[in-house]
C-alpha atoms as a PDB file:
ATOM      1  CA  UNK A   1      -0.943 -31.231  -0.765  1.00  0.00           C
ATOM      2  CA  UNK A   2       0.931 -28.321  -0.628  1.00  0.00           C
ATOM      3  CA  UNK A   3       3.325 -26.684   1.615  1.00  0.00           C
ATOM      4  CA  UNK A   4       0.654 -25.079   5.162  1.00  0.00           C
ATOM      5  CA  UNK A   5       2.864 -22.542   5.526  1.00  0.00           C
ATOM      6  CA  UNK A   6       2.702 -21.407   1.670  1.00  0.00           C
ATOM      7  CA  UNK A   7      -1.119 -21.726   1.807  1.00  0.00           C
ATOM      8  CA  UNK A   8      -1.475 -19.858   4.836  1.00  0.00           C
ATOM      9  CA  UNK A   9       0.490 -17.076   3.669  1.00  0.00           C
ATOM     10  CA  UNK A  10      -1.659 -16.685  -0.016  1.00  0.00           C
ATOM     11  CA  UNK A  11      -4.949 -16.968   1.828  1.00  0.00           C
ATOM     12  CA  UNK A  12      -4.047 -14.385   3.903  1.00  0.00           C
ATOM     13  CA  UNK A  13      -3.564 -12.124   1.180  1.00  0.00           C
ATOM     14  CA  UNK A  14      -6.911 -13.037  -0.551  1.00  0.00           C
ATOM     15  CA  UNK A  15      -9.085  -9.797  -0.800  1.00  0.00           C
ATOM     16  CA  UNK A  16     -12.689 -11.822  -0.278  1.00  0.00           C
ATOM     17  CA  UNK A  17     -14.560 -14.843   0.500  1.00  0.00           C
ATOM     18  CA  UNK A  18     -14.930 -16.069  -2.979  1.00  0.00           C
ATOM     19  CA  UNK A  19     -11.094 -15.985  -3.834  1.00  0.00           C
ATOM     20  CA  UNK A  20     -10.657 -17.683  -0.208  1.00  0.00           C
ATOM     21  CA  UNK A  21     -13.033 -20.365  -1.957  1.00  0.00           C
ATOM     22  CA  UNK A  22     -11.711 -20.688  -5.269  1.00  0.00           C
ATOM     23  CA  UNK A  23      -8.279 -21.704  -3.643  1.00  0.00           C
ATOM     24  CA  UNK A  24     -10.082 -23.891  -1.303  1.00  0.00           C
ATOM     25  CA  UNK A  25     -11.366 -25.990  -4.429  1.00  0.00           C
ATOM     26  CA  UNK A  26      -8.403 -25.785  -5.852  1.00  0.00           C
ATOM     27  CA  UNK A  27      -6.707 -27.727  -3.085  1.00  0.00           C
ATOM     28  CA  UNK A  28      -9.478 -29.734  -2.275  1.00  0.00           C
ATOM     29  CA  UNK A  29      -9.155 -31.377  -6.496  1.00  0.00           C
ATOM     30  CA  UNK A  30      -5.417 -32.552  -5.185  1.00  0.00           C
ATOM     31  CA  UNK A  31      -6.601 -34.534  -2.469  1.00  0.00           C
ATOM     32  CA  UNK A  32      -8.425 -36.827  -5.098  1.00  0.00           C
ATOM     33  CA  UNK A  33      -6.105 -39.171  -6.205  1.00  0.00           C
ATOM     34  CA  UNK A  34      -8.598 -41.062  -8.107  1.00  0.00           C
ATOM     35  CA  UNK A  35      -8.576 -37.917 -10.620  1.00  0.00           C
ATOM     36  CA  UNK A  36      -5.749 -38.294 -13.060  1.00  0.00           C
ATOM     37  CA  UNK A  37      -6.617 -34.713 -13.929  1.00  0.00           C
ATOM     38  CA  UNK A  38      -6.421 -33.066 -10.363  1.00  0.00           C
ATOM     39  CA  UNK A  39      -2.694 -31.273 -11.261  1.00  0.00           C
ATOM     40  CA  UNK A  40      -4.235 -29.605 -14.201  1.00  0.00           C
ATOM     41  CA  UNK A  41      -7.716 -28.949 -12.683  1.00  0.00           C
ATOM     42  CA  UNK A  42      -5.505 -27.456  -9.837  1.00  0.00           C
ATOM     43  CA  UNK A  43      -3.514 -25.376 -12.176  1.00  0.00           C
ATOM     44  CA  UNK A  44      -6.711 -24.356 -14.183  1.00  0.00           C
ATOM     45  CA  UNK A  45      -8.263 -22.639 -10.506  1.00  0.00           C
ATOM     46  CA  UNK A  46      -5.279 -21.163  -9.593  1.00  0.00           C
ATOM     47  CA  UNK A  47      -4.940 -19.288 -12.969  1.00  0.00           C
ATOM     48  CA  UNK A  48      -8.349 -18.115 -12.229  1.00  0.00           C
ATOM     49  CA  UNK A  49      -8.030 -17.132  -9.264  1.00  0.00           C
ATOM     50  CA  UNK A  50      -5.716 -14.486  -9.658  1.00  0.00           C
ATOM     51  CA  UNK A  51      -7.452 -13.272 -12.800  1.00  0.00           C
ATOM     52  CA  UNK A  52     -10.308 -12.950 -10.102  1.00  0.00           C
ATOM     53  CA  UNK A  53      -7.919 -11.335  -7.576  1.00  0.00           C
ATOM     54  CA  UNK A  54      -6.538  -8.415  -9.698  1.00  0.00           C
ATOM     55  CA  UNK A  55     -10.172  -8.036 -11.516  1.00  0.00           C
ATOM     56  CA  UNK A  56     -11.191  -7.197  -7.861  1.00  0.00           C
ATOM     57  CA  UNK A  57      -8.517  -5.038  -6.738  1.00  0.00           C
ATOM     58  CA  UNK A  58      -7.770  -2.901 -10.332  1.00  0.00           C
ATOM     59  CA  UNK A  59     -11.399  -3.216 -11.883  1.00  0.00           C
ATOM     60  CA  UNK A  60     -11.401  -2.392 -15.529  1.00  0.00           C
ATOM     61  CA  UNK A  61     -12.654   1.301 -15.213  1.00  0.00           C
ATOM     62  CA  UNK A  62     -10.555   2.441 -12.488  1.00  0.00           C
ATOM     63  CA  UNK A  63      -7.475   1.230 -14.303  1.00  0.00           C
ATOM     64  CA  UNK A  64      -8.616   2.742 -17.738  1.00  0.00           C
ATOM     65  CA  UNK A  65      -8.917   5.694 -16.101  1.00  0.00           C
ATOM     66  CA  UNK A  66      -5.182   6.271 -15.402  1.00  0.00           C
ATOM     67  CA  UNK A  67      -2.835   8.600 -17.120  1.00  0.00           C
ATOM     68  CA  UNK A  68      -0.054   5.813 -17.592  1.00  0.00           C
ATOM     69  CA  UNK A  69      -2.779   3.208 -19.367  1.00  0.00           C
ATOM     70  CA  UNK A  70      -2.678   1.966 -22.466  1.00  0.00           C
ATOM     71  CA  UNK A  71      -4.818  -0.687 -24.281  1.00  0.00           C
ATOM     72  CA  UNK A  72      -2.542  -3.723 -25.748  1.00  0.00           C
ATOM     73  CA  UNK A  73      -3.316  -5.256 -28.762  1.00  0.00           C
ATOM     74  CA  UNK A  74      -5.156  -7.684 -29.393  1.00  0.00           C
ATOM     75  CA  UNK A  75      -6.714  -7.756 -25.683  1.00  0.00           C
ATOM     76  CA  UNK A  76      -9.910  -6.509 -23.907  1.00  0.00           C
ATOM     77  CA  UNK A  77      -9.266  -4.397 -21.093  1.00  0.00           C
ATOM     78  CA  UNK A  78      -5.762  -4.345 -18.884  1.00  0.00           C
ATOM     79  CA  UNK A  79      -4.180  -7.029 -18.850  1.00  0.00           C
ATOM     80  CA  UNK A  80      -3.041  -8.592 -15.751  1.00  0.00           C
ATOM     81  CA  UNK A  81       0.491  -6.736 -15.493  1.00  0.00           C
ATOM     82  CA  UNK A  82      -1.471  -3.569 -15.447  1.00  0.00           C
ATOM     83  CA  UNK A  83      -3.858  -4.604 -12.976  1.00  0.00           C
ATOM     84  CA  UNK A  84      -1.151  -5.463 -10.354  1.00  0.00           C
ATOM     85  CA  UNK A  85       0.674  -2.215 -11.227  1.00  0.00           C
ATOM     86  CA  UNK A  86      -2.153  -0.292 -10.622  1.00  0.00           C
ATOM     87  CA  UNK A  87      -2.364  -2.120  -7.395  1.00  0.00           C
ATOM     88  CA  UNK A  88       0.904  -0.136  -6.652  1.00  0.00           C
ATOM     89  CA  UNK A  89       0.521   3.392  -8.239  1.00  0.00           C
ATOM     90  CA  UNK A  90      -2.993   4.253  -8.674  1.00  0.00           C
ATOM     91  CA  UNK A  91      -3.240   7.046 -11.201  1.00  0.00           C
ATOM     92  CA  UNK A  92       0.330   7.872 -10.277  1.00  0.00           C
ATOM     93  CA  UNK A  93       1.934   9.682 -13.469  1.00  0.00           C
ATOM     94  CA  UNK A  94       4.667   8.214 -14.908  1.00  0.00           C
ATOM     95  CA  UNK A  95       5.825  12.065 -14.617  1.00  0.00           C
ATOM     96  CA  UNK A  96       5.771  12.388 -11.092  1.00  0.00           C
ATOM     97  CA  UNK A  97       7.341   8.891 -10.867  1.00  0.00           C
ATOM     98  CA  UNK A  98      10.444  10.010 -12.705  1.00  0.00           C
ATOM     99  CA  UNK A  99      11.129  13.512 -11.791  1.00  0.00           C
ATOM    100  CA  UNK A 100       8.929  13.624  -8.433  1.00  0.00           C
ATOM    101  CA  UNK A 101      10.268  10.198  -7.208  1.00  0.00           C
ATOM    102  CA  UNK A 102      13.155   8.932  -9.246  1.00  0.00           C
ATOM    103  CA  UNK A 103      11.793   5.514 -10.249  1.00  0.00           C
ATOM    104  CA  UNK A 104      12.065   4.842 -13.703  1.00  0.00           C
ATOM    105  CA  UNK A 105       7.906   2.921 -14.576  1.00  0.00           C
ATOM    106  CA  UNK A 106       9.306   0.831 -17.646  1.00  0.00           C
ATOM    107  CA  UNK A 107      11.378  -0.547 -14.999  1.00  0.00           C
ATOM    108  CA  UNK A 108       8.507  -1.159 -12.388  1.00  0.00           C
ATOM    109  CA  UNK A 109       6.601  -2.712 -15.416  1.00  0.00           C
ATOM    110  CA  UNK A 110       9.120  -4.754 -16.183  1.00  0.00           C
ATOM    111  CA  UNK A 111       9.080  -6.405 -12.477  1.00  0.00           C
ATOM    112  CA  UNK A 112       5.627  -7.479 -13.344  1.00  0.00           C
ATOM    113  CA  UNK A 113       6.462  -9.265 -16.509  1.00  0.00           C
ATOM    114  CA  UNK A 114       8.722 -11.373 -15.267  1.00  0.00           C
ATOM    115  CA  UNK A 115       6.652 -12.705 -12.115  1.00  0.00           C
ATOM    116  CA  UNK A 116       3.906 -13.370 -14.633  1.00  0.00           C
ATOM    117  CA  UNK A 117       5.920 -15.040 -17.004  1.00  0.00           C
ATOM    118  CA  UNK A 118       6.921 -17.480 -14.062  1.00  0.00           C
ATOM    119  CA  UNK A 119       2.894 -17.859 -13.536  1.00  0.00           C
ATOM    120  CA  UNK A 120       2.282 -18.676 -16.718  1.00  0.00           C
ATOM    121  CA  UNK A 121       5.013 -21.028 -16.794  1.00  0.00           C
ATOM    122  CA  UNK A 122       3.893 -22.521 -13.485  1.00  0.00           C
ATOM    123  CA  UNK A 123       0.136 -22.774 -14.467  1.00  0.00           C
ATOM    124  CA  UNK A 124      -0.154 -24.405 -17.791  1.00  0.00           C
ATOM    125  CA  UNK A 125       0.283 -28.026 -17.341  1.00  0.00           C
ATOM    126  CA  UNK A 126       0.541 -29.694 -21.127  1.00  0.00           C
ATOM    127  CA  UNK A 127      -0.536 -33.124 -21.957  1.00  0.00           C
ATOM    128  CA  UNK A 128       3.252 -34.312 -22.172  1.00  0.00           C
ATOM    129  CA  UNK A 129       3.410 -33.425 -18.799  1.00  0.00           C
ATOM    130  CA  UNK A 130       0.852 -35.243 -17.413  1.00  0.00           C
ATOM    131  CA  UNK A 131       1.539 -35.496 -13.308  1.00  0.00           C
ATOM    132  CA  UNK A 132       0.430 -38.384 -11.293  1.00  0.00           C
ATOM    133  CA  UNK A 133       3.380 -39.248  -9.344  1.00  0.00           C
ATOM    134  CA  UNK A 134       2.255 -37.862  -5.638  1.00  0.00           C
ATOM    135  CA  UNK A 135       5.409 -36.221  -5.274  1.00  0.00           C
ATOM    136  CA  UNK A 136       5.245 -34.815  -8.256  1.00  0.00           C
ATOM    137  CA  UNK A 137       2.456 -33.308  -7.646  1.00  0.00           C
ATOM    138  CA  UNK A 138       3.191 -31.961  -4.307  1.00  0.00           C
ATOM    139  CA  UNK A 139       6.243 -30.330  -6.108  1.00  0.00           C
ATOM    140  CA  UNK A 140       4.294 -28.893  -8.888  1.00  0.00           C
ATOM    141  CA  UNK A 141       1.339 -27.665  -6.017  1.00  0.00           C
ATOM    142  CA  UNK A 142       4.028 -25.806  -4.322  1.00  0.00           C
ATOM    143  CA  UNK A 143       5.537 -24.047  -7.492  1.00  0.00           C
ATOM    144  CA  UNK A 144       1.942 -22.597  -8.377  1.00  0.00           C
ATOM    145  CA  UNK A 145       1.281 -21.429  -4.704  1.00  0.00           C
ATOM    146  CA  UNK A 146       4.984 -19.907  -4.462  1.00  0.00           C
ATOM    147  CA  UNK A 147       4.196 -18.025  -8.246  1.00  0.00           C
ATOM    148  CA  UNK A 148       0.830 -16.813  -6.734  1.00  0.00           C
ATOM    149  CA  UNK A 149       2.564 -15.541  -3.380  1.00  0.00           C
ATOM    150  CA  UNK A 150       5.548 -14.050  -5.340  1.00  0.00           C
ATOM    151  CA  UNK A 151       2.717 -12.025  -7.511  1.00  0.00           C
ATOM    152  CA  UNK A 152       2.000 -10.355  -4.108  1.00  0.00           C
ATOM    153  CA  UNK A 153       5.511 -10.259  -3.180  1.00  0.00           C
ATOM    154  CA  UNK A 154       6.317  -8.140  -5.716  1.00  0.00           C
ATOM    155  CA  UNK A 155       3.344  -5.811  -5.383  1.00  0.00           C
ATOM    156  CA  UNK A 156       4.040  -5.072  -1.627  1.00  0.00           C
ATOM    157  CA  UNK A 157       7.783  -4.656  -2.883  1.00  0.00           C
ATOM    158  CA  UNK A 158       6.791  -2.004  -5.627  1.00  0.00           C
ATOM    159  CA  UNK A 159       4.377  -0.420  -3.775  1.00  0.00           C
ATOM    160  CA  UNK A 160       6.888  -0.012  -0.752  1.00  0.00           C
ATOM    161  CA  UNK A 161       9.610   1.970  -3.200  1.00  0.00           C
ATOM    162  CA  UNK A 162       6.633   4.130  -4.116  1.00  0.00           C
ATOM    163  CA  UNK A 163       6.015   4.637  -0.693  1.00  0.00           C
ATOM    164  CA  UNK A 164       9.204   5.183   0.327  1.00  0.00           C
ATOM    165  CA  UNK A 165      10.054   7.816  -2.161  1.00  0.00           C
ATOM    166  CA  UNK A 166       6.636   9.301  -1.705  1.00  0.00           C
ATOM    167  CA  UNK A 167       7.402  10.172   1.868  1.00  0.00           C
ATOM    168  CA  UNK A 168      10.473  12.321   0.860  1.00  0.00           C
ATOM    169  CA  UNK A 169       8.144  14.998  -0.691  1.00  0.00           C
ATOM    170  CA  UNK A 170       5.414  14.911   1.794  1.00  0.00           C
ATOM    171  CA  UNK A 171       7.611  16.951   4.768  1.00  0.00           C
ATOM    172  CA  UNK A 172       7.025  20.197   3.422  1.00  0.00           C
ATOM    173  CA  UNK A 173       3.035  19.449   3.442  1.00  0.00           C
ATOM    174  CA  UNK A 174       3.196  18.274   6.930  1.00  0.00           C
ATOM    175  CA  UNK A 175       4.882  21.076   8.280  1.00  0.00           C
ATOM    176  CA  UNK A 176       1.989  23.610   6.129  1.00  0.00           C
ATOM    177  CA  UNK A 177      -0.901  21.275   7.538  1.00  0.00           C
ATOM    178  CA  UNK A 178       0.863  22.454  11.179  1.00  0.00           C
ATOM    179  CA  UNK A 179       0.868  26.125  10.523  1.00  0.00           C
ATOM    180  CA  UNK A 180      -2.438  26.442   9.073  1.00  0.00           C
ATOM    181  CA  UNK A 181      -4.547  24.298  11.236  1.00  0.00           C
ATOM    182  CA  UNK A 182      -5.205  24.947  14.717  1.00  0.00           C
ATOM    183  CA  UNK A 183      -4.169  22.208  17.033  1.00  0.00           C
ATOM    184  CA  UNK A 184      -6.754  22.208  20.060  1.00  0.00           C
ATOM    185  CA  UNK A 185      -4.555  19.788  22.320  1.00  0.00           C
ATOM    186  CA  UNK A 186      -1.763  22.278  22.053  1.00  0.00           C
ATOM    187  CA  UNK A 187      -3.961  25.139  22.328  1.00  0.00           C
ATOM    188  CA  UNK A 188      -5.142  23.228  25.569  1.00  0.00           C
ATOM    189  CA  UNK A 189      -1.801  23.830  27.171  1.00  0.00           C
ATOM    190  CA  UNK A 190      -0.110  26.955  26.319  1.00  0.00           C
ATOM    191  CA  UNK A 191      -1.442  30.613  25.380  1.00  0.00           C
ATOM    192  CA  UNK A 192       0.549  30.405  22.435  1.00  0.00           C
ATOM    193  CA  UNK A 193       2.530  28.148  20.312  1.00  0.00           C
ATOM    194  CA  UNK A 194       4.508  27.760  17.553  1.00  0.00           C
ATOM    195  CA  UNK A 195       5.481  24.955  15.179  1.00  0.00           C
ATOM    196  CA  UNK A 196       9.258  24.127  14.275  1.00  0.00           C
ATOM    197  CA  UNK A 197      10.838  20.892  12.936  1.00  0.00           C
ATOM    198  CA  UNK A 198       8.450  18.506  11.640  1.00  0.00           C
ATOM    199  CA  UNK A 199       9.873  15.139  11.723  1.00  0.00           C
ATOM    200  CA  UNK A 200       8.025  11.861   9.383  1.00  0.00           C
ATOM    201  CA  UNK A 201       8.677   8.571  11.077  1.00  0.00           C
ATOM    202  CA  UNK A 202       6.446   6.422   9.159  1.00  0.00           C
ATOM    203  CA  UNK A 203       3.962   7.246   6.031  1.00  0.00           C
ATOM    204  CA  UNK A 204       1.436   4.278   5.056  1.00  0.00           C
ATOM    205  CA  UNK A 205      -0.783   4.634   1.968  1.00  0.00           C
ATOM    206  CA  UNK A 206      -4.634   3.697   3.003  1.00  0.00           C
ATOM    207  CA  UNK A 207      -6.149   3.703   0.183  1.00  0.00           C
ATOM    208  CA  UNK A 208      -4.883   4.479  -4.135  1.00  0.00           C
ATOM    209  CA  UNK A 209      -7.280   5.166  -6.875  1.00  0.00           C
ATOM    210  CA  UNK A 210      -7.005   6.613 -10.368  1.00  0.00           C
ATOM    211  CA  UNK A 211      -8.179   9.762  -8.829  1.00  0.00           C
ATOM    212  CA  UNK A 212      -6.299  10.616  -5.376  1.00  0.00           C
ATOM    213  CA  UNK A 213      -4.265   8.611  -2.540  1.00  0.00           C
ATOM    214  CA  UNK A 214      -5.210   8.704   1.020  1.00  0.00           C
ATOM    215  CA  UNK A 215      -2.521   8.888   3.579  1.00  0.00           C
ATOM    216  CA  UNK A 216      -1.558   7.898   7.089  1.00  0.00           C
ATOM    217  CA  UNK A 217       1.310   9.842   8.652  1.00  0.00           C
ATOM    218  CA  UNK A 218       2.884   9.583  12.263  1.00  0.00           C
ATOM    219  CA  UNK A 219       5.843  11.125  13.464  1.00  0.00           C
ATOM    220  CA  UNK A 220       6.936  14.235  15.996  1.00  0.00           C
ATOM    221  CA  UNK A 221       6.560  17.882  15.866  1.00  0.00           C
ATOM    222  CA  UNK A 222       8.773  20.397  17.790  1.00  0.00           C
ATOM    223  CA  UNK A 223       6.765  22.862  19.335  1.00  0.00           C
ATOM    224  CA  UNK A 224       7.340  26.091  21.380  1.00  0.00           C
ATOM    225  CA  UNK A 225       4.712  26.850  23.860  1.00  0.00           C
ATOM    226  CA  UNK A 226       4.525  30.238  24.901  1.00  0.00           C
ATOM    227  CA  UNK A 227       2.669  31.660  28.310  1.00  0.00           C
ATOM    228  CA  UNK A 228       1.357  35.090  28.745  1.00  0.00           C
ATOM    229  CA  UNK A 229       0.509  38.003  26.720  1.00  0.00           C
ATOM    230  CA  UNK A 230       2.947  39.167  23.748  1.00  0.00           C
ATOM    231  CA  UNK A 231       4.076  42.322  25.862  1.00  0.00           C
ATOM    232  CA  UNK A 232       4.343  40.072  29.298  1.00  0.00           C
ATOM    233  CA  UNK A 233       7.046  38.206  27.139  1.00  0.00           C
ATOM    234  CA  UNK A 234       8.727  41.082  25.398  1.00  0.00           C
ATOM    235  CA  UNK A 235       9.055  42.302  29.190  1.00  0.00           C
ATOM    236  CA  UNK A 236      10.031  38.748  30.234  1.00  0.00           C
ATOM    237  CA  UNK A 237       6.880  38.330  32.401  1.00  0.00           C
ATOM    238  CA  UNK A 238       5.948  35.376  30.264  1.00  0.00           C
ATOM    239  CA  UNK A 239       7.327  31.585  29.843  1.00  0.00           C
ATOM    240  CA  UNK A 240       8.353  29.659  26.590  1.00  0.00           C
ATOM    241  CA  UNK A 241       8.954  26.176  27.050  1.00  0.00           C
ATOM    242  CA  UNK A 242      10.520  23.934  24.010  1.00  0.00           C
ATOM    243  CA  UNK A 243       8.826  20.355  23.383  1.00  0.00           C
ATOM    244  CA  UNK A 244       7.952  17.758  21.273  1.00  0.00           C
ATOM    245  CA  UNK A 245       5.005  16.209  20.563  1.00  0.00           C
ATOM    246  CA  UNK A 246       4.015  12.517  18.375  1.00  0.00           C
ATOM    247  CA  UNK A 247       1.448  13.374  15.929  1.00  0.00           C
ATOM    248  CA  UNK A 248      -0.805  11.307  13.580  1.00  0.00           C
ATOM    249  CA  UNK A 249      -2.006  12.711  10.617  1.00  0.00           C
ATOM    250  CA  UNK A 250      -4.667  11.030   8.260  1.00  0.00           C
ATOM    251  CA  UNK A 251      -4.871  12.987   4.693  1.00  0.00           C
ATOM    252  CA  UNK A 252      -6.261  13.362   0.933  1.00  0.00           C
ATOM    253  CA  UNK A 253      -4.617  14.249  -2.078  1.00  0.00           C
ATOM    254  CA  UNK A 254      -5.111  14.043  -5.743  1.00  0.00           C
ATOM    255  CA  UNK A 255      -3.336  11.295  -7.892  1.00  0.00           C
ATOM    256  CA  UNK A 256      -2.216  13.913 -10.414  1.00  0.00           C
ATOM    257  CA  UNK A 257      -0.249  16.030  -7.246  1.00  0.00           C
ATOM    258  CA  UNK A 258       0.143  13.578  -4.946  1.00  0.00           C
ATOM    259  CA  UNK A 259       2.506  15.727  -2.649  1.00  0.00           C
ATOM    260  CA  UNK A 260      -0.557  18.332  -1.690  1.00  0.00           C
ATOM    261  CA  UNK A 261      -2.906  17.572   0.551  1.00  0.00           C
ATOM    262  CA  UNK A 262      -6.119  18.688   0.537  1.00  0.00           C
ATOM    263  CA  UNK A 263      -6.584  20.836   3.927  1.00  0.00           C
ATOM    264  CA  UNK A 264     -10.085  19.978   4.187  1.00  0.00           C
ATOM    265  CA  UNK A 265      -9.586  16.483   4.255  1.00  0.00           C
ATOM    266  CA  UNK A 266      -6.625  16.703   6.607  1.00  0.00           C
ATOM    267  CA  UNK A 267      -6.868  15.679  10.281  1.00  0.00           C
ATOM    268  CA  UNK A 268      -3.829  16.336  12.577  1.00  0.00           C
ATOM    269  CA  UNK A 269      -3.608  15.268  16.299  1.00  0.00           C
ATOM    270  CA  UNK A 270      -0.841  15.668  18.091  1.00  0.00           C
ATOM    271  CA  UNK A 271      -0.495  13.625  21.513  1.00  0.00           C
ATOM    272  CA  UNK A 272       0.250  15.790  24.937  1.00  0.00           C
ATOM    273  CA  UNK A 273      -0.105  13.504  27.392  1.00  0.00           C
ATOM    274  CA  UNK A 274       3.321  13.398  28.335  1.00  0.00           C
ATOM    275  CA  UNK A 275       3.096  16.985  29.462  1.00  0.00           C
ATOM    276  CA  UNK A 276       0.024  16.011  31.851  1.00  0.00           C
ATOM    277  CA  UNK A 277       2.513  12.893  33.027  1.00  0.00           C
ATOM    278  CA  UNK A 278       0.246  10.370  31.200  1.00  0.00           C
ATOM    279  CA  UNK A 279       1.352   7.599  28.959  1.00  0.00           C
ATOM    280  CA  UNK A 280       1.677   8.097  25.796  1.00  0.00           C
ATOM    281  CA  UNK A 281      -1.521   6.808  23.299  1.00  0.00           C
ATOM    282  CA  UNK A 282      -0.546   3.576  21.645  1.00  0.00           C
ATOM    283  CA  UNK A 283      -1.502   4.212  17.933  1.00  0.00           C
ATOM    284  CA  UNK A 284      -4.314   1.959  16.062  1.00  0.00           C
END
């Protein structure tokens, strides 16, 4: 059998119940050492497994549906490569990628071919190679799981850089999604206010379709909160107190401008209960 920890790690990463299943028959032909087959009826499973896996993440018409998709020759539909790239980049265009983001796609593609090249080569078991030392087969078990795991290694890794570079471009939208919506909880504690700096400490990507990318934003805002009528302060009757606030903002925008949001689908809450003395929300 192989490796728990390996095993652990890929189920973990399955997106349903029948993938969780298809790798528990997989593992469950190894324990039959009566089957001189089992490391190729092992091998067989896993290779449809994660033609199962990327069918269910990047189906066919969402991936078609992309401005960076071409058909190969001499296949039907994406092939997997394009599957787990979509997986990444959604309908991401390679434009925005290179002048937007500064990743280069042919070399984000190119990632992909060589982790699937190392599938291929761990999932095709010929009939010179028959297996039915135990070790051997242990081995082998644990070269297939590590190729399926590094498949989703490298789509976390990719889809980090995107990430990464995608939160670059998204301060300036922040900052408009503070100036033109009202914030109640800040309204709750001042007369007045007014944005400044808007700083992004994290940005994580919820969801990434052909057509737009859903967002998840946290970080601080400096605010100024301002007491009293505009002539009690231009006569110094009033206050204006300088603070900052954590915010969380959950957004839409489209996959062909990825770095607008769309204000109607943009919710921003910013947390004062350190003014009232409370502590501070833990975040979901």
């Amino acid at each position: 059998m192989p490796d728990d920890t390996l095993v652990k790690e890929l189920k973990s990463r399955l997106p349903d119940k029948f993938s969780q299943k298809m790798l528990d028959g997989a593992l469950h032909v190894l324990q039959n050492d009566q089957n001189p087959m089992r490391a190729q009826q092992f091998a067989a499973t896993s290779r449809e497994l994660i033609t199962h896996v990327l069918q269910t993440l990047a189906p066919d018409a969402d991936v078609s549906r992309c401005p960076w998709y071409k058909q190969e020759k001499n296949v039907d539909g994406p092939v997997r490569r394009q599957r787990a790239l979509y997986t990444c980049r959604g309908g991401l265009t390679d434009g925005f990628l290179k002048e937007k983001l500064s990743l280069d796609p042919k070399e984000l593609h190119s990632e992909f071919s060589g982790v699937f090249q190392e599938l291929h080569k761990r999932t095709h078991v010929r009939e010179e190679t028959l297996l039915a030392d135990p070790g051997e087969i242990e081995d082998f078990s644990n070269e297939v799981i590590g190729a399926l795991n590094d498949v989703f290694d490298t789509i976390d890794d990719v889809r980090r850089r995107i990430v990464d570079a995608l939160s670059a471009e998204l301060h300036g939208q922040a900052t408009s999604a503070f100036i033109n919506q009202t914030i109640e909880s800040l309204g709750d504690i001042s007369t007045h206010y007014e944005t400044g700096a808007v700083w992004i400490d994290d940005v994580g990507v919820l969801s990434l379709d052909a057509d737009r990318i859903e967002y998840r934003i946290k970080g601080s805002v400096d605010v100024s909160l301002q007491y009293g009528s505009g002539s009690d302060r231009r006569k110094d009757m009033g206050a204006e107190i300088e603070e900052s606030f954590p915010y969380d903002c959950t957004t839409l925008a489209s996959a062909s401008d990825p770095a607008k949001f769309d204000s109607e689908q943009t919710t921003m809450k910013v947390d004062t209960s350190s003014w009232h003395g409370e502590e501070a929300e833990q975040p979901n």
